[in-house]
Protein backbone atom coordinates (compact mmCIF):
# COMPACT_ATOMS: atom_id res chain seq x y z
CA UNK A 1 8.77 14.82 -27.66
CA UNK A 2 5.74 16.46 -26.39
CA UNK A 3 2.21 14.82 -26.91
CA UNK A 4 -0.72 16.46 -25.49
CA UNK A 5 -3.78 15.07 -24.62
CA UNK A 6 -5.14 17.73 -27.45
CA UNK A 7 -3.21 16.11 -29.48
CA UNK A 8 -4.74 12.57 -28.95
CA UNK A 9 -8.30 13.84 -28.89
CA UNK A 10 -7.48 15.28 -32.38
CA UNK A 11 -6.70 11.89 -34.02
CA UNK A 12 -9.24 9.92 -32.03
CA UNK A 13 -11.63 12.07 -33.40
CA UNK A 14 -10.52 12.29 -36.82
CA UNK A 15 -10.49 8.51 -37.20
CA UNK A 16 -13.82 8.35 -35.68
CA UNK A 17 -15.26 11.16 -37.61
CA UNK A 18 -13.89 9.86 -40.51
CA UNK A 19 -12.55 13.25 -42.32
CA UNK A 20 -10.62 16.68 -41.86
CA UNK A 21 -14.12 18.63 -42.23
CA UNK A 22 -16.06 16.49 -39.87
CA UNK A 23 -13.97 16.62 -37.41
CA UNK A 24 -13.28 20.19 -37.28
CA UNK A 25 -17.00 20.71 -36.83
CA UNK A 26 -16.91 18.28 -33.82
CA UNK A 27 -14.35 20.03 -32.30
CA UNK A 28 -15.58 23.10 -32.82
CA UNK A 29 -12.52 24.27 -35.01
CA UNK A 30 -11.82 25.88 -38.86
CA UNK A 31 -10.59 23.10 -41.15
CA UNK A 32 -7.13 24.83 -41.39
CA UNK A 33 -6.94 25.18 -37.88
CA UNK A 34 -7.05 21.63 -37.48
CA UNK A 35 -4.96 21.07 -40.47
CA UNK A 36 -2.48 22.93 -38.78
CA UNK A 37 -2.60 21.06 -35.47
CA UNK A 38 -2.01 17.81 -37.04
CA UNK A 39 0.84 18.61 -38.69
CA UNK A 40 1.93 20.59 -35.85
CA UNK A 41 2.01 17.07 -34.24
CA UNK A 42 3.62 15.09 -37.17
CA UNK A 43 6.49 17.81 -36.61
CA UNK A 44 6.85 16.98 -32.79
CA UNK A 45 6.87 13.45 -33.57
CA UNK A 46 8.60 13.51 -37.00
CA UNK A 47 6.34 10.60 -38.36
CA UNK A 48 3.07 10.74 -40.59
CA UNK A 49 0.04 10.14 -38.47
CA UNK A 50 -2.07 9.80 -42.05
CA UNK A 51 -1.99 8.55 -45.59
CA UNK A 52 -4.44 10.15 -47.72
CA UNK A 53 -5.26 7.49 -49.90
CA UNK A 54 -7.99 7.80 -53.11
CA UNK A 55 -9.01 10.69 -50.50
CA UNK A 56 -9.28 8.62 -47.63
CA UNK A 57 -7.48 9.41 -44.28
CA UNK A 58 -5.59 5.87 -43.63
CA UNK A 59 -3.65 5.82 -40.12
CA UNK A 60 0.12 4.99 -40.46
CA UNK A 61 1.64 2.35 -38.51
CA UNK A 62 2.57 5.71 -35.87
CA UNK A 63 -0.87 7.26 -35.85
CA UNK A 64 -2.25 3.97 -35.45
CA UNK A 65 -0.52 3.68 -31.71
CA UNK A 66 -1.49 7.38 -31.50
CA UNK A 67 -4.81 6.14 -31.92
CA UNK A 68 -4.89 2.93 -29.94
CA UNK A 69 -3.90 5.42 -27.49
CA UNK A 70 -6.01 7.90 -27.07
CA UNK A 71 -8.87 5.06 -26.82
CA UNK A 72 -6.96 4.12 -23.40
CA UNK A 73 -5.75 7.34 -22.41
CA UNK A 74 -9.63 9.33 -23.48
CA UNK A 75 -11.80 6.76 -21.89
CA UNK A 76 -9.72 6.92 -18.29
CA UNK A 77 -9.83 10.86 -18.72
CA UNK A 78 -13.73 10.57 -18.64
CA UNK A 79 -13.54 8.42 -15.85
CA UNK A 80 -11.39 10.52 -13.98
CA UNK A 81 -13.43 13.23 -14.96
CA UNK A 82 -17.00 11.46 -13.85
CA UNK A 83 -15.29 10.92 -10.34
CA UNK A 84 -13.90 14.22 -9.88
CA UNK A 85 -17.81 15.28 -10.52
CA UNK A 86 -19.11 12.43 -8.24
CA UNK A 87 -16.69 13.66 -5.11
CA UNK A 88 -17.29 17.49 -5.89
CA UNK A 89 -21.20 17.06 -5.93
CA UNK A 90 -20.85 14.83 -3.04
CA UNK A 91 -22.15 11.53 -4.70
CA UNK A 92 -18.86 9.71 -4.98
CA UNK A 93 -19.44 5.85 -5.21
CA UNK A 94 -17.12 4.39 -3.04
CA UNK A 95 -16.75 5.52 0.86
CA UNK A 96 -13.38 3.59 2.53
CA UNK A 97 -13.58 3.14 6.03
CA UNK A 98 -11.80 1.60 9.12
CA UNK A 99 -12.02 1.42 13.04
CA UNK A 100 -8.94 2.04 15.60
CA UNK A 101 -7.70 -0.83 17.33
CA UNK A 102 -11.08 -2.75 16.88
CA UNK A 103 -11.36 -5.90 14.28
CA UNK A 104 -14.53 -6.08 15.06
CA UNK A 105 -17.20 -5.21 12.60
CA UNK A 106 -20.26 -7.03 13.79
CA UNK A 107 -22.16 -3.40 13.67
CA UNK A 108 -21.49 -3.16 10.17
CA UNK A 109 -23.91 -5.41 8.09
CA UNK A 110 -26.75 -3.55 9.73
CA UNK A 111 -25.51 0.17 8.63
CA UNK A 112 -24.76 -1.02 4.93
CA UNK A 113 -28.15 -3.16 4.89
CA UNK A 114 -30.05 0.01 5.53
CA UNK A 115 -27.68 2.63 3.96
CA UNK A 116 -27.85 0.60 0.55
CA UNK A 117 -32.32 0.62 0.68
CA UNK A 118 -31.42 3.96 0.08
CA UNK A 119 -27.88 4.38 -1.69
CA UNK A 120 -27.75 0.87 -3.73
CA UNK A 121 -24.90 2.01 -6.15
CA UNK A 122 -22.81 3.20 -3.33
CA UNK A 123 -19.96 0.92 -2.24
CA UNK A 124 -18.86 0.86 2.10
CA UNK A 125 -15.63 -0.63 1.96
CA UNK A 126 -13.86 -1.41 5.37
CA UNK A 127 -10.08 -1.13 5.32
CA UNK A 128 -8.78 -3.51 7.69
CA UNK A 129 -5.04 -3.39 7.56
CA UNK A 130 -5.67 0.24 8.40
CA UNK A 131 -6.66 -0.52 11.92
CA UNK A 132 -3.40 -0.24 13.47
CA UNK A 133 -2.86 3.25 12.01
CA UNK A 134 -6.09 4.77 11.10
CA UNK A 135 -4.29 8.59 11.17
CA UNK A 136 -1.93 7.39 8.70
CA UNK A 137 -4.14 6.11 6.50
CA UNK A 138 -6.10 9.07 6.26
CA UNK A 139 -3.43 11.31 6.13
CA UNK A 140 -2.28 9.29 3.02
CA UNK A 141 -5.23 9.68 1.88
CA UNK A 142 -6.13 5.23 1.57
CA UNK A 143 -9.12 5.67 3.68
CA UNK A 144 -12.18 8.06 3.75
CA UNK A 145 -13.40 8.06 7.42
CA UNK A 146 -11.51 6.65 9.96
CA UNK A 147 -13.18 5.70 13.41
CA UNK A 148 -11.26 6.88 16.83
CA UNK A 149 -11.17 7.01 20.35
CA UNK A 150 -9.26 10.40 20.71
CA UNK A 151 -8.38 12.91 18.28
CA UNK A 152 -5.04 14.46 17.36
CA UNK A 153 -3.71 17.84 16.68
CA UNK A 154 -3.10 18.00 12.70
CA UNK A 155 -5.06 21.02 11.32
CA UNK A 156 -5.81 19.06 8.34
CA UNK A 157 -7.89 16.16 9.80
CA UNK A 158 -11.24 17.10 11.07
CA UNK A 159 -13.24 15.11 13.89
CA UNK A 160 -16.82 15.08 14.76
CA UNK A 161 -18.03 13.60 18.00
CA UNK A 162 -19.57 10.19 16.89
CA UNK A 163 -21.10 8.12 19.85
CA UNK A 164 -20.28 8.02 23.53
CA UNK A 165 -19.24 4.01 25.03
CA UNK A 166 -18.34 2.59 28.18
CA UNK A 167 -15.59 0.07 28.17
CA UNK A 168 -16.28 -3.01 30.46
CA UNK A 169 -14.57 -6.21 31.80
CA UNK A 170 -15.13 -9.29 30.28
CA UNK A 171 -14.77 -12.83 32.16
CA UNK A 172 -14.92 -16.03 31.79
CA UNK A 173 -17.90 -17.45 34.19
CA UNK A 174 -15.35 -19.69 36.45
CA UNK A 175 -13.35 -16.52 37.12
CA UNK A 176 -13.78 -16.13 40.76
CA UNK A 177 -14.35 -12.21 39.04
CA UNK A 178 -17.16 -13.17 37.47
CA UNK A 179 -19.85 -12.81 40.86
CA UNK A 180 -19.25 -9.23 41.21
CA UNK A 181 -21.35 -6.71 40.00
CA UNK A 182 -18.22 -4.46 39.52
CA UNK A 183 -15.15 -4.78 39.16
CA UNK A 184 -12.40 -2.58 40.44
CA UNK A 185 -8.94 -1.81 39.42
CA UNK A 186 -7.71 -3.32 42.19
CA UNK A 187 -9.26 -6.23 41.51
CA UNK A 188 -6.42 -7.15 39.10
CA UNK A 189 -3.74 -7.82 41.23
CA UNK A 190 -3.77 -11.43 39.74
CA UNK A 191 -5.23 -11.38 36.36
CA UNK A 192 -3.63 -11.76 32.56
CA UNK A 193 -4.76 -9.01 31.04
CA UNK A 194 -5.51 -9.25 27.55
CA UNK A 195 -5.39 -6.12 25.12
CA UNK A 196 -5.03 -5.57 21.60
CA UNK A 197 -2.09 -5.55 19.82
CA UNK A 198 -1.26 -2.34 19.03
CA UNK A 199 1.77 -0.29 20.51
CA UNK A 200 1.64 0.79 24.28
CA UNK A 201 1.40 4.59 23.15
CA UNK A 202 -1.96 3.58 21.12
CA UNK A 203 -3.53 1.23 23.93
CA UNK A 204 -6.26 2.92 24.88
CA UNK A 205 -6.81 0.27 28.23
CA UNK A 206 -2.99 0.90 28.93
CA UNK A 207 -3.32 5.06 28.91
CA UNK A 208 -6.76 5.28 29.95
CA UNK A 209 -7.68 3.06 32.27
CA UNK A 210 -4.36 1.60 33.93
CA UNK A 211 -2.82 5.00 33.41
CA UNK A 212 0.45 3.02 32.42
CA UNK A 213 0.81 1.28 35.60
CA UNK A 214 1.11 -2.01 34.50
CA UNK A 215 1.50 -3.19 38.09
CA UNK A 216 -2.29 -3.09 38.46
CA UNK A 217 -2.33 -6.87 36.66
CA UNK A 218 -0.23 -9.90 37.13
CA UNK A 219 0.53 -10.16 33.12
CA UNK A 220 -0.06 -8.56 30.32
CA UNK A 221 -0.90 -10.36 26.56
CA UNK A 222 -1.78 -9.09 23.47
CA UNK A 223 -3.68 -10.27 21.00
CA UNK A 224 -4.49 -8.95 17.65
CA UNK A 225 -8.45 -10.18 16.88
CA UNK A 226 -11.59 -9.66 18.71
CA UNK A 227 -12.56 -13.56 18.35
CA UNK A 228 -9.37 -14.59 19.56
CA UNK A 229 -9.44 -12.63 22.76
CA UNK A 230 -12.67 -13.57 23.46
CA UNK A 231 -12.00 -17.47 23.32
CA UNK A 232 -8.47 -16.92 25.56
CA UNK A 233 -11.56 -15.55 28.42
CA UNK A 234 -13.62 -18.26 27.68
CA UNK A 235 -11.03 -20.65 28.23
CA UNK A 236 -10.51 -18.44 31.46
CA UNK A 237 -6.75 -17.78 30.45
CA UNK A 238 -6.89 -14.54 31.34
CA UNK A 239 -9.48 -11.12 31.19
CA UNK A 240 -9.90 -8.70 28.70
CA UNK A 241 -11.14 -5.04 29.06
CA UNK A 242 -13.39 -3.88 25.61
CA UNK A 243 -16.02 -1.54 24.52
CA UNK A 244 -19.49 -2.68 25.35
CA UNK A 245 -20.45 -2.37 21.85
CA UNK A 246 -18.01 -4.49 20.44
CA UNK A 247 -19.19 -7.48 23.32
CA UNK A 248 -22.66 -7.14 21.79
CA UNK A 249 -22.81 -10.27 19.51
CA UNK A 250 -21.65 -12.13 23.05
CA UNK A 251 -24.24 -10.72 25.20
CA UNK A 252 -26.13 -14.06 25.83
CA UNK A 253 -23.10 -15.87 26.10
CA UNK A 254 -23.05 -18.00 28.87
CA UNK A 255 -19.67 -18.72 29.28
CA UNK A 256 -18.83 -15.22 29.96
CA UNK A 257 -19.82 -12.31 31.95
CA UNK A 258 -19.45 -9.03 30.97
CA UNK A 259 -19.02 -6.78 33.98
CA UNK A 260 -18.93 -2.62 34.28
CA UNK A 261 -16.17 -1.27 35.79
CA UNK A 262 -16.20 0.62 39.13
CA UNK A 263 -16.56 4.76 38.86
CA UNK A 264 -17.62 4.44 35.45
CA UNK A 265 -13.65 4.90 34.66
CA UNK A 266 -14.22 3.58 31.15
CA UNK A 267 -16.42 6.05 29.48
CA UNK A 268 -15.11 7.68 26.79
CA UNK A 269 -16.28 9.53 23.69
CA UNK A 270 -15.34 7.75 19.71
CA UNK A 271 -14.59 10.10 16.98
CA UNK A 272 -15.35 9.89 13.26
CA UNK A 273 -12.00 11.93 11.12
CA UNK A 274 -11.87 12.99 8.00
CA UNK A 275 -9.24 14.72 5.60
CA UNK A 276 -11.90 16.62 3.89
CA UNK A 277 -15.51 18.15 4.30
CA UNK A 278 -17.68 15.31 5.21
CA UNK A 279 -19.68 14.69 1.74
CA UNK A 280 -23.40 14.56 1.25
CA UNK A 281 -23.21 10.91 0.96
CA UNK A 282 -20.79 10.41 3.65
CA UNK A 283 -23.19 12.30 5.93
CA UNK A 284 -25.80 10.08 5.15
CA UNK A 285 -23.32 7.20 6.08
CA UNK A 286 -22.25 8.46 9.13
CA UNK A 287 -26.07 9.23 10.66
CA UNK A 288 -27.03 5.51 9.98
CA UNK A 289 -23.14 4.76 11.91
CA UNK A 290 -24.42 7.20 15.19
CA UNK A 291 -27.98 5.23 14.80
CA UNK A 292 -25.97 1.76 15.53
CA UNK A 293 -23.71 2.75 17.97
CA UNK A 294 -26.11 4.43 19.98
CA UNK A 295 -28.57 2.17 20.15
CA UNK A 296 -25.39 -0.58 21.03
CA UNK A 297 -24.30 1.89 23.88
CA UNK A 298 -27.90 1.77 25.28
């Protein structure tokens, strides 16, 4: 059996129309041509899709289901159709989005607040289980725009240089750390380091900034939320290493210091991927994204 969506669209619209004739004129077919297609389908199906009854078109217990349908079938066709427009003019409703290794998305009411003055029907959605693998994501296409600290070579992702940030040490205040003015690697010796956690081969602290020499600290722990770091240093149970803009809602805190580290070693430059060309819309995202995170870098 071999239904076509033709073939649906022909008895939605005959029901609707309410004859043969009128329906052939919506369609923008002869009579007999339609004629012809129905029974064309009542073949393929080898049921009646119509009683004619005192010269009334009554659906069978088989067109009836044909019918019922179509109604399902016709109205998610137009809304494929509307968002196949939507994403090919570049107005798409719905941009999904997620940051590497960061849980953090303090930065985010104040993009959407002003992105949505302007763009009210569009809809930011943040991804969070996608943090851990941000590439993968994209590349199954579950996310939109995915924000990173490196790129990667796949020639079907394409990165744009977002916002330059300077990672920094964060301590609690009775951390005998916590009176310098910077802090050196060797500084360590005798902390508990605590990262995200996220494998070794994604830890940007661990590549970057140790340079895998995990020797530099007395322990390593990992953690998997922002807020839960952040209260392990504040209960001085160890030191954490971050981005400067994702410290920002804990500037004032004054349980903590946030220190820079020595020869600016943490500077590093945050990407924003996509699969595709960067929409209209999405551009108009991403500008009010830059806005925030520069002015947090400053």
């Amino acid at each position: 059996m071999d239904i076509s969506i033709q073939h649906l669209k022909l008895v939605n619209v005959v029901v609707k129309e309410g004859s043969i004739t009128k329906a052939a004129e919506k369609l923008c077919l002869s009579q007999p041509a339609l004629s012809h297609q129905l029974k064309t389908l009542e073949e393929k199906i080898d049921l009646k899709v119509f009683n004619r009854i005192h010269k009334k078109l009554v659906l069978t217990e088989a067109g009836n289901l044909l019918f019922q349908t179509s109604e399902k079938l016709l109205t998610s066709m137009h809304k494929l159709d509307r968002q196949l427009q939507e994403i090919r003019g570049g107005t798409k409703k719905t941009i999904r989005l997620s940051t590497e290794c960061y849980t953090t998305y303090h930065w985010l009411p104040g993009v959407v607040n002003d992105f949505k003055k302007e763009h009210s029907e569009v809809r930011i959605q943040i991804v969070i289980e996608a943090t851990k693998s941000p590439i993968q994501y994209l590349l199954d296409g579950l996310i939109d725009l995915a924000i990173l600290s490196k790129t990667v070579n796949d020639p079907s992702i394409q990165f744009e240089q977002l916002v330059q940030d300077e990672m920094v040490a964060i301590v609690s205040k009775d951390n005998p750390l916590a009176v310098q003015k910077e802090i050196d690697l060797k500084d360590l010796g005798s902390e508990n380091l605590i990262l995200y956690d996220v494998s070794d081969d994604k830890n940007y602290v661990l590549n970057n900034i140790l340079k895998k020499n995990t020797e530099l600290v007395h322990s390593i722990q990992k953690v998997q939320l922002t807020e839960a770091i952040i209260q392990l240093v504040r209960a001085n149970l160890g030191i954490s290493i971050m981005a400067k803009w994702a410290l920002e809602p804990i500037t004032n805190d004054e349980g903590l210091q946030i220190i820079p580290l020595r020869g600016n070693i943490g500077n590093r430059t945050w990407y924003i991927a996509s699969l595709n060309k960067i929409s209209s819309i999405e551009r108009l995202f991403i500008n009010k994204v830059k806005n925030i995170f520069n002015l947090s870098a400053q």
